[in-house]
N, C-alpha and C. Protein backbone atom coordinates (compact mmCIF):
# COMPACT_ATOMS: atom_id res chain seq x y z
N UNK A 1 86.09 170.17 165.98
CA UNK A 1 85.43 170.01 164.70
C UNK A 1 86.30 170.51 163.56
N UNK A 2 86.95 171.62 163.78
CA UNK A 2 88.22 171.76 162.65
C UNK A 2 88.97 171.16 162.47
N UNK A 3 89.52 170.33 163.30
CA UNK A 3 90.28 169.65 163.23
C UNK A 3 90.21 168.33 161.93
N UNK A 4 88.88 168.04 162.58
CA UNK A 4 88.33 166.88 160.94
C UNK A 4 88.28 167.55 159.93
N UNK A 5 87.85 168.73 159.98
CA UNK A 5 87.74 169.37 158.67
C UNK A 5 89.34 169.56 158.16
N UNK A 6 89.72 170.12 158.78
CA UNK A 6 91.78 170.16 158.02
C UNK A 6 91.89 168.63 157.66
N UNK A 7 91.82 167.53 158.58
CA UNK A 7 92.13 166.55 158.02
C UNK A 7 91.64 165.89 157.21
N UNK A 8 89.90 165.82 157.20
CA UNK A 8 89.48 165.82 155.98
C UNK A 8 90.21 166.23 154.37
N UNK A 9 89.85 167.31 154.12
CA UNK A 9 90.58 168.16 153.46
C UNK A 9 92.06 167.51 152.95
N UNK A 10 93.30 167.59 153.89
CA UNK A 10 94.27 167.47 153.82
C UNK A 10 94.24 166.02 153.22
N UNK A 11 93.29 164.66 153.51
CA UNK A 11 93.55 163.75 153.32
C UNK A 11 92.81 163.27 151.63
N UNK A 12 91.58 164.24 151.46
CA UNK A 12 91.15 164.09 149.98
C UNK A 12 92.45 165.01 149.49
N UNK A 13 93.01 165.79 149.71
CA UNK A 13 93.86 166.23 148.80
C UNK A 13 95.17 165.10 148.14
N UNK A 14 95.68 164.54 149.61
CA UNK A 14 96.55 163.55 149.19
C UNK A 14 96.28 161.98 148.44
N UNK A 15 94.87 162.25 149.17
CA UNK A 15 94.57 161.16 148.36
C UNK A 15 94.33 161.44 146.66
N UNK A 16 93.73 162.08 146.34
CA UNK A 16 93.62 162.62 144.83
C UNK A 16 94.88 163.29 144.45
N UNK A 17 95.84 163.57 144.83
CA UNK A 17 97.51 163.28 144.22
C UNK A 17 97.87 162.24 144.07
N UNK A 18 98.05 161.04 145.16
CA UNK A 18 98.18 160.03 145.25
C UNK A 18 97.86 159.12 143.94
N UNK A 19 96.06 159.27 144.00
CA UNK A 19 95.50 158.17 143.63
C UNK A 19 94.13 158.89 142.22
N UNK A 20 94.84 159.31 141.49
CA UNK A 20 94.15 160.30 140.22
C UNK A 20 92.72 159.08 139.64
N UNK A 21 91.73 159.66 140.05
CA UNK A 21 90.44 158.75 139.51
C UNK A 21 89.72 159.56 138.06
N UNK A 22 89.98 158.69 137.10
CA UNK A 22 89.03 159.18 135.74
C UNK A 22 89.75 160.39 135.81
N UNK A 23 91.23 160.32 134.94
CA UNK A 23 91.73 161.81 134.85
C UNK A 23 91.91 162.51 133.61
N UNK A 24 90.97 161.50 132.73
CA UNK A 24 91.28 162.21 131.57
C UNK A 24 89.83 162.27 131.31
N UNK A 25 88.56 162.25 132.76
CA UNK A 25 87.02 162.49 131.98
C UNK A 25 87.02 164.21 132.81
N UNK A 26 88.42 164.89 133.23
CA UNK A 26 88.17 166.11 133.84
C UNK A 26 88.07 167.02 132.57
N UNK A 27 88.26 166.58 131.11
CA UNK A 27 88.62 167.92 130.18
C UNK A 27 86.56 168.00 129.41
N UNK A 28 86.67 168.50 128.73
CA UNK A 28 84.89 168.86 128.10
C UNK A 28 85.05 167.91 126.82
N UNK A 29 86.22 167.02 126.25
CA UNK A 29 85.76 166.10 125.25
C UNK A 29 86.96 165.52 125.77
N UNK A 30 87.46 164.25 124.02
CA UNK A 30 87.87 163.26 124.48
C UNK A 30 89.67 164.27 124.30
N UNK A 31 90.65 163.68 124.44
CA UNK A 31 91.46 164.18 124.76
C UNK A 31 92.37 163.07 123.67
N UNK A 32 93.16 164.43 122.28
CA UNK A 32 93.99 163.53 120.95
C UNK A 32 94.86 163.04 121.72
N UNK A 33 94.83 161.71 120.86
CA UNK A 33 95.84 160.80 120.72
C UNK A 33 97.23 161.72 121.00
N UNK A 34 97.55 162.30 120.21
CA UNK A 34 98.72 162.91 120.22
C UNK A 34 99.15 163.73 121.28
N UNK A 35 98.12 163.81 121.96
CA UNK A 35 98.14 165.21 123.20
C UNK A 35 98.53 163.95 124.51
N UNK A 36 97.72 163.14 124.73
CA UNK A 36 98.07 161.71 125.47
C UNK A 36 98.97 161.35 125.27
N UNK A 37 99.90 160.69 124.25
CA UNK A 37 101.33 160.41 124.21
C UNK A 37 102.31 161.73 124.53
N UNK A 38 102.14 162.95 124.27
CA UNK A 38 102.59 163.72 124.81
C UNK A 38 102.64 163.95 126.38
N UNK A 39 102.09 163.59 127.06
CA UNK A 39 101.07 163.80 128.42
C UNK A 39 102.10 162.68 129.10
N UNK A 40 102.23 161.73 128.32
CA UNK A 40 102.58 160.55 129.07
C UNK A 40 104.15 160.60 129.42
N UNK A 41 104.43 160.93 127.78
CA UNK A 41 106.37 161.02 128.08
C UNK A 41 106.62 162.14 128.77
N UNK A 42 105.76 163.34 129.29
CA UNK A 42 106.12 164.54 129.98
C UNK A 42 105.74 164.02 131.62
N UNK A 43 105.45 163.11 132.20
CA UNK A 43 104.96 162.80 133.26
C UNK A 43 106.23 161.45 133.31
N UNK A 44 106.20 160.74 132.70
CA UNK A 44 107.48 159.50 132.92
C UNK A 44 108.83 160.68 133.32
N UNK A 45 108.99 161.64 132.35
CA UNK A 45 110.33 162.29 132.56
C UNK A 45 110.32 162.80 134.17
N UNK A 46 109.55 162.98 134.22
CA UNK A 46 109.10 163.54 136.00
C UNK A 46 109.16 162.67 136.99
N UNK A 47 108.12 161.81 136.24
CA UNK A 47 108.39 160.00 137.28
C UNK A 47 109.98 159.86 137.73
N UNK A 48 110.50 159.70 136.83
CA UNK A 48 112.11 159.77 136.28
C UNK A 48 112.80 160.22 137.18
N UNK A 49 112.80 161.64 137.67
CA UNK A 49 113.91 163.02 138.30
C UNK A 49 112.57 162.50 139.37
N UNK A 50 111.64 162.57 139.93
CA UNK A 50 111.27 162.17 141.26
C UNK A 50 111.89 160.51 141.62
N UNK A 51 112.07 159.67 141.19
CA UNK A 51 112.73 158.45 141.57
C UNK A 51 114.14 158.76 141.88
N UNK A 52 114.78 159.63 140.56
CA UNK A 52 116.21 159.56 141.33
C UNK A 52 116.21 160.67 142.58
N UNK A 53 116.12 161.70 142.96
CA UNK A 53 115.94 162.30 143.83
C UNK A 53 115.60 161.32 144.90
N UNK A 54 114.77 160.79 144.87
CA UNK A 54 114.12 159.98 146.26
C UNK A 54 115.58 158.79 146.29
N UNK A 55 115.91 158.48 145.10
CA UNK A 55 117.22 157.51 145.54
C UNK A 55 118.32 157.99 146.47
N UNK A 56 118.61 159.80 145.39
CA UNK A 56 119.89 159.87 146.64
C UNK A 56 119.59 160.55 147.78
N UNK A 57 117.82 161.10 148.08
CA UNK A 57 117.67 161.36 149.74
C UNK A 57 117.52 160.21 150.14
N UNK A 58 117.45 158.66 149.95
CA UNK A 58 117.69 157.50 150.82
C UNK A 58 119.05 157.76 150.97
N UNK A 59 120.32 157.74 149.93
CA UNK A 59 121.50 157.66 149.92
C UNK A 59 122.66 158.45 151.06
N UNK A 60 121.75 159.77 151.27
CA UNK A 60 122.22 161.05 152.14
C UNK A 60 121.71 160.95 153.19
N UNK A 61 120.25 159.92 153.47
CA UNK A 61 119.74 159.90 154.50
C UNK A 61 120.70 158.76 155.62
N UNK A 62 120.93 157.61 154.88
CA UNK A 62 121.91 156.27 155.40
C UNK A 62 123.35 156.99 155.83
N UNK A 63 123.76 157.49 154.70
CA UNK A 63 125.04 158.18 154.95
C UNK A 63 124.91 159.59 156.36
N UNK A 64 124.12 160.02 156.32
CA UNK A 64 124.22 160.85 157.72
C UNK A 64 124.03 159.92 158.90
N UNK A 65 122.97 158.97 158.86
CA UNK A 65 122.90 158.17 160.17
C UNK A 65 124.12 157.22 160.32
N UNK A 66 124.77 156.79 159.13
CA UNK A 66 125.82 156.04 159.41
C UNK A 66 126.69 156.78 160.28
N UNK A 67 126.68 158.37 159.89
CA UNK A 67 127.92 159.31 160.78
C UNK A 67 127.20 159.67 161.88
N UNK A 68 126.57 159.31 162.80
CA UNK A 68 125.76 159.58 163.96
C UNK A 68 125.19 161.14 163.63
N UNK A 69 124.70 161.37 162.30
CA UNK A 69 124.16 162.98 162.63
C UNK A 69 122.82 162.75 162.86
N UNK A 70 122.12 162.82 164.16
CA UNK A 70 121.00 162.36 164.01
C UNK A 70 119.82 163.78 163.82
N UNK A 71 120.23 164.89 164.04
CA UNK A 71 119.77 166.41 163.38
C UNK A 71 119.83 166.06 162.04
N UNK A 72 120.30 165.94 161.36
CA UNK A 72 120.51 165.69 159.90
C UNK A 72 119.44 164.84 159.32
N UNK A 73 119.31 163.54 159.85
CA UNK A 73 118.29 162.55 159.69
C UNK A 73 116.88 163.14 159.86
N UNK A 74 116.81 163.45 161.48
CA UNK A 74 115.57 164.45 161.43
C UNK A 74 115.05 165.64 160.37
N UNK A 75 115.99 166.28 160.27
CA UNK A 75 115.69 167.19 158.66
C UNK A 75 115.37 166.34 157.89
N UNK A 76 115.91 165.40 157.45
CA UNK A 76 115.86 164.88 156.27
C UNK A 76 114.51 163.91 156.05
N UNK A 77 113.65 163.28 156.99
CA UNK A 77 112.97 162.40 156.86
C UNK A 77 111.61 163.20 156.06
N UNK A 78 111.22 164.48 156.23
CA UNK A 78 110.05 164.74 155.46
C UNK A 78 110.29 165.00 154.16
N UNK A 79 111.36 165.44 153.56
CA UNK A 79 111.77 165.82 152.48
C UNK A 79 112.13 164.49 151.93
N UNK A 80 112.45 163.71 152.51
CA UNK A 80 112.53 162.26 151.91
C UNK A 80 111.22 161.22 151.49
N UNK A 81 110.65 161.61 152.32
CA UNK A 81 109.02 160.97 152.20
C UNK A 81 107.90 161.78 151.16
N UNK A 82 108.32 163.47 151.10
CA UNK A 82 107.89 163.80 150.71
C UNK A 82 108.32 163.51 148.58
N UNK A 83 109.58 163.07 148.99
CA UNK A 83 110.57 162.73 147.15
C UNK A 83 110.00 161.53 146.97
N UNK A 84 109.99 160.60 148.22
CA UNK A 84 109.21 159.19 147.80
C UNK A 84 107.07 159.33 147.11
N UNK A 85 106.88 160.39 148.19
CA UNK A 85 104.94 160.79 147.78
C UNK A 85 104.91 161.30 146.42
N UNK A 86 106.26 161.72 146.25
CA UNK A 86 106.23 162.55 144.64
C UNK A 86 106.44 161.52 143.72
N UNK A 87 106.99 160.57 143.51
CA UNK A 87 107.40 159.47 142.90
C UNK A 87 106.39 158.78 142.79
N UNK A 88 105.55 158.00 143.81
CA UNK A 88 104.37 157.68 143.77
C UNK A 88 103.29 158.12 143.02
N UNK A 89 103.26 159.78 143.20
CA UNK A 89 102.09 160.55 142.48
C UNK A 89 102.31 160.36 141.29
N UNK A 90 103.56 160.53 140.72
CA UNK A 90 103.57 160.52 139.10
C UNK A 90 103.58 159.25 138.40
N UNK A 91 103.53 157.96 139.27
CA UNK A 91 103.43 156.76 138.64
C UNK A 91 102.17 156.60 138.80
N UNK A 92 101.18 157.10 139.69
CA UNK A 92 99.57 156.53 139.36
C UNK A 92 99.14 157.70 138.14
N UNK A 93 99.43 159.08 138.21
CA UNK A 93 99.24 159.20 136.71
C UNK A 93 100.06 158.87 135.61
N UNK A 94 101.03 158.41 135.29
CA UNK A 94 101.43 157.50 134.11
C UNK A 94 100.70 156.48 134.29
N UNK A 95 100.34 155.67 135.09
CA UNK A 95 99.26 154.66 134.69
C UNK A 95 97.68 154.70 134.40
N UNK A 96 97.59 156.07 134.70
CA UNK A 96 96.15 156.24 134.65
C UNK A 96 96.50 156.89 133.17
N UNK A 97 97.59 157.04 132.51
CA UNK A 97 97.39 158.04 131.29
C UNK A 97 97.52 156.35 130.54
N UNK A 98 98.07 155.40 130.75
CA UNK A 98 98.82 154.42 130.08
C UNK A 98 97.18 153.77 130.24
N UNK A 99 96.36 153.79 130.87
CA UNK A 99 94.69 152.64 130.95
C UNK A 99 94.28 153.30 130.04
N UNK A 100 94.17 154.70 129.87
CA UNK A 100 93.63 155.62 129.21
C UNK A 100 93.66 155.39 127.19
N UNK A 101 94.76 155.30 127.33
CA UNK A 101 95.46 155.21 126.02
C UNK A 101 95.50 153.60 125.46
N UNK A 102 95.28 153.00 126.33
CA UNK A 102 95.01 151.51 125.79
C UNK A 102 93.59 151.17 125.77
N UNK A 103 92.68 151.84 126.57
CA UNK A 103 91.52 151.99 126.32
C UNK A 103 91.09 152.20 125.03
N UNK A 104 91.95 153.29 125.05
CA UNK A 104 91.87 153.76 123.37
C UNK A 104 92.15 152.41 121.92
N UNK A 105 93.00 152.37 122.18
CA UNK A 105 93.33 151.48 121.48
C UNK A 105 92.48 149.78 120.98
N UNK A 106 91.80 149.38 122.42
CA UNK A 106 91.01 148.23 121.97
C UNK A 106 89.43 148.56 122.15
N UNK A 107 89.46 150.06 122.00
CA UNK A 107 88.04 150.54 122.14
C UNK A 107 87.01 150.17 123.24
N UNK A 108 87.78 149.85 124.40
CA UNK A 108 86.91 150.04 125.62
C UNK A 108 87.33 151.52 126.36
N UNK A 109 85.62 151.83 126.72
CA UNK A 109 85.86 153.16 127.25
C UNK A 109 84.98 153.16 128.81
């Protein structure tokens, strides 16, 4: 029975990194304009340094298996998946900040 429960758990967690639902109805009002465009270019810059990171652990990952290190590869595959889950996370919130903010804009809320 713990077992579901950790995975439970473990899997709403990733999933709500993953996959951010209504993330701008978590604050007690609406959230300025100005604070949202702020929000957004501070999360792209992140998007940003998590994409390239995840580029050159593909890059270091090919290049060790090309040299038969297959210890190397093994290290490397969670930290690689984990640069790719990070990359992911910060593009569903830039898009959830980017619905948000265009919401705004043609006044659907």
């Amino acid at each position: 029975m713990k077992e579901n429960t950790k995975s439970g758990a473990a899997s709403r967690r990733k999933r709500s990194a993953a996959e951010p639902k209504n993330l701008m109805t978590l604050a007690a009002g609406p959230v300025p304009e100005q604070v949202l465009v702020e929000l957004k270019r501070r999360v792209l810059e992140i998007e940003v340094g998590y994409r390239e990171v995840a580029q050159k652990m593909g890059q270091l990952y090919m290049y060790a298996d090309q040299q038969g290190l297959a210890f190397l590869t093994r290290s490397l595959d969670r930290p690689m998946r984990n640069a790719a889950d990070n990359e992911r996370a910060m593009v569903s919130i830039l898009d959830e900040l980017r619905v948000t903010s265009s919401r705004r804009l043609t006044g659907n809320n």
